[in-house]
Protein backbone atom coordinates (compact mmCIF):
# COMPACT_ATOMS: atom_id res chain seq x y z
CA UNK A 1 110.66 76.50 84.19
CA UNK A 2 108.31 78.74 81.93
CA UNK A 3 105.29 78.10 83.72
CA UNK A 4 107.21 79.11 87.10
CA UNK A 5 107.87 82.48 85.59
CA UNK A 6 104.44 83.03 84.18
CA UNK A 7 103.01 81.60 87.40
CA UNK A 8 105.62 84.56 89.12
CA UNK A 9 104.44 86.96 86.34
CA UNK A 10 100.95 86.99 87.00
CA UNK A 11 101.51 86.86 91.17
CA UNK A 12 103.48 90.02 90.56
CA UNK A 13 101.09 91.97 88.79
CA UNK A 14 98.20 90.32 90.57
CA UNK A 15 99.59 92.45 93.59
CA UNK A 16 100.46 95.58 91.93
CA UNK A 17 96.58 95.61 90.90
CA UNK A 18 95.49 95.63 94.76
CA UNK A 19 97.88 97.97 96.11
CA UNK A 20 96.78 100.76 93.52
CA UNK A 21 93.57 99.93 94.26
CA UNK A 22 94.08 99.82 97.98
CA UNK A 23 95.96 103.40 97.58
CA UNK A 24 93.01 104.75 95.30
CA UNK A 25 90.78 103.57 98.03
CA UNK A 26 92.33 105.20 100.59
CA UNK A 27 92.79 108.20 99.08
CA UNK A 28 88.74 108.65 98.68
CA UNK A 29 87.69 107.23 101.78
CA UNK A 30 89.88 109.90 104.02
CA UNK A 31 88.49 112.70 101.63
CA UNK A 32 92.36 113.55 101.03
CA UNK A 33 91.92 113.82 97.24
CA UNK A 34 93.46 117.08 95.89
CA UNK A 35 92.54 118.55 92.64
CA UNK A 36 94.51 120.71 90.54
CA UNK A 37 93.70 122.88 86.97
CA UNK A 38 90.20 122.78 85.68
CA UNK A 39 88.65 120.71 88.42
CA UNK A 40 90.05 122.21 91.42
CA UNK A 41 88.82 125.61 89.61
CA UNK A 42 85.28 123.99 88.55
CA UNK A 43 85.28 122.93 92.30
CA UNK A 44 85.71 126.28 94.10
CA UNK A 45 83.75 128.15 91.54
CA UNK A 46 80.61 125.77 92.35
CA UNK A 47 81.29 126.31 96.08
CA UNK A 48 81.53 129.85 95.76
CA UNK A 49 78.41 130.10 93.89
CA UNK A 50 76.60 127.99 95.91
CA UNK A 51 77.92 129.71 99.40
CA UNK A 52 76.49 132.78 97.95
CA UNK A 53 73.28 131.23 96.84
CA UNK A 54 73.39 130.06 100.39
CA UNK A 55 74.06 133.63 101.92
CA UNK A 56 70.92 135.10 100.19
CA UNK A 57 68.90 131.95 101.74
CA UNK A 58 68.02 130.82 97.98
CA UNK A 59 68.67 127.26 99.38
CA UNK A 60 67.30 125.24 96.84
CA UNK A 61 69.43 126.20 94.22
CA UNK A 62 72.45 126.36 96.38
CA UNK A 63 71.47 122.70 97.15
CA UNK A 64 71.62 122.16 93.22
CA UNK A 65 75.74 123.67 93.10
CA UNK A 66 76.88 121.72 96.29
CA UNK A 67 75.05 118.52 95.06
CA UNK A 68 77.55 119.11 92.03
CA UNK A 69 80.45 119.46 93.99
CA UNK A 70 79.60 116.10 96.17
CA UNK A 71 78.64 114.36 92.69
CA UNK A 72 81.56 114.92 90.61
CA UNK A 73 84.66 115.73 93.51
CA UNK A 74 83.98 113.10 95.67
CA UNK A 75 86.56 112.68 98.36
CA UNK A 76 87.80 116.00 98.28
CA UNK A 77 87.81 119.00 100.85
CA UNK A 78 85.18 120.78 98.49
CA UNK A 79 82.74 117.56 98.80
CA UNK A 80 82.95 117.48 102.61
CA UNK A 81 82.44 121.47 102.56
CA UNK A 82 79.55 121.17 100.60
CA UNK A 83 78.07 118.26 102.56
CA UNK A 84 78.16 120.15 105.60
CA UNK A 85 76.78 123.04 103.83
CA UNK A 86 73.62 120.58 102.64
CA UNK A 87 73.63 118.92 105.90
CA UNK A 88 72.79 122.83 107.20
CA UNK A 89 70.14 123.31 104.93
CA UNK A 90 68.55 120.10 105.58
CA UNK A 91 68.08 120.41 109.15
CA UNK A 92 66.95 124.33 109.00
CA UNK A 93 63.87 123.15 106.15
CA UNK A 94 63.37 120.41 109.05
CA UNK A 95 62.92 122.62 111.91
């Protein structure tokens, strides 16, 4: 009877281990993650610094403030902002 509830034990957290990780998953891969406090600040003030840098057409070191953003607030609105904003760049050195 003891090794049916350890058996049980393990199933149950087994499970609760892959739905958190299936929730964490698709939390990143939607780019729904939200920030709050220090990051969601650190966020938009490295977006704002870089869409200036960007406004002046100092690209490359706008490149280096949205490569921060994409780097350390992946899966978040700020990431996908900045990856468009670096996907711009990119094709105007190209052309």
């Amino acid at each position: 009877m003891k090794k049916f509830f350890y058996v049980l034990l393990v199933l149950i957290c087994i499970s609760f281990i892959l739905t958190v990780q299936g929730c964490n998953f698709s939390k990143n891969s939607t780019g729904n993650r939200q920030l709050a406090g220090k990051q969601k600040v650190q966020a938009e003030d490295w977006l704002h610094s870089a869409d200036l840098l960007y406004n002046v057409k100092d690209y490359s070191f706008a490149l280096e403030y949205y490569k921060k953003v994409v780097k350390y607030y992946p899966g978040t609105k700020y990431a996908s902002e900045a990856q468009k904003k670096m996907d711009e760049i990119q094709s105007t050195k190209i052309n």
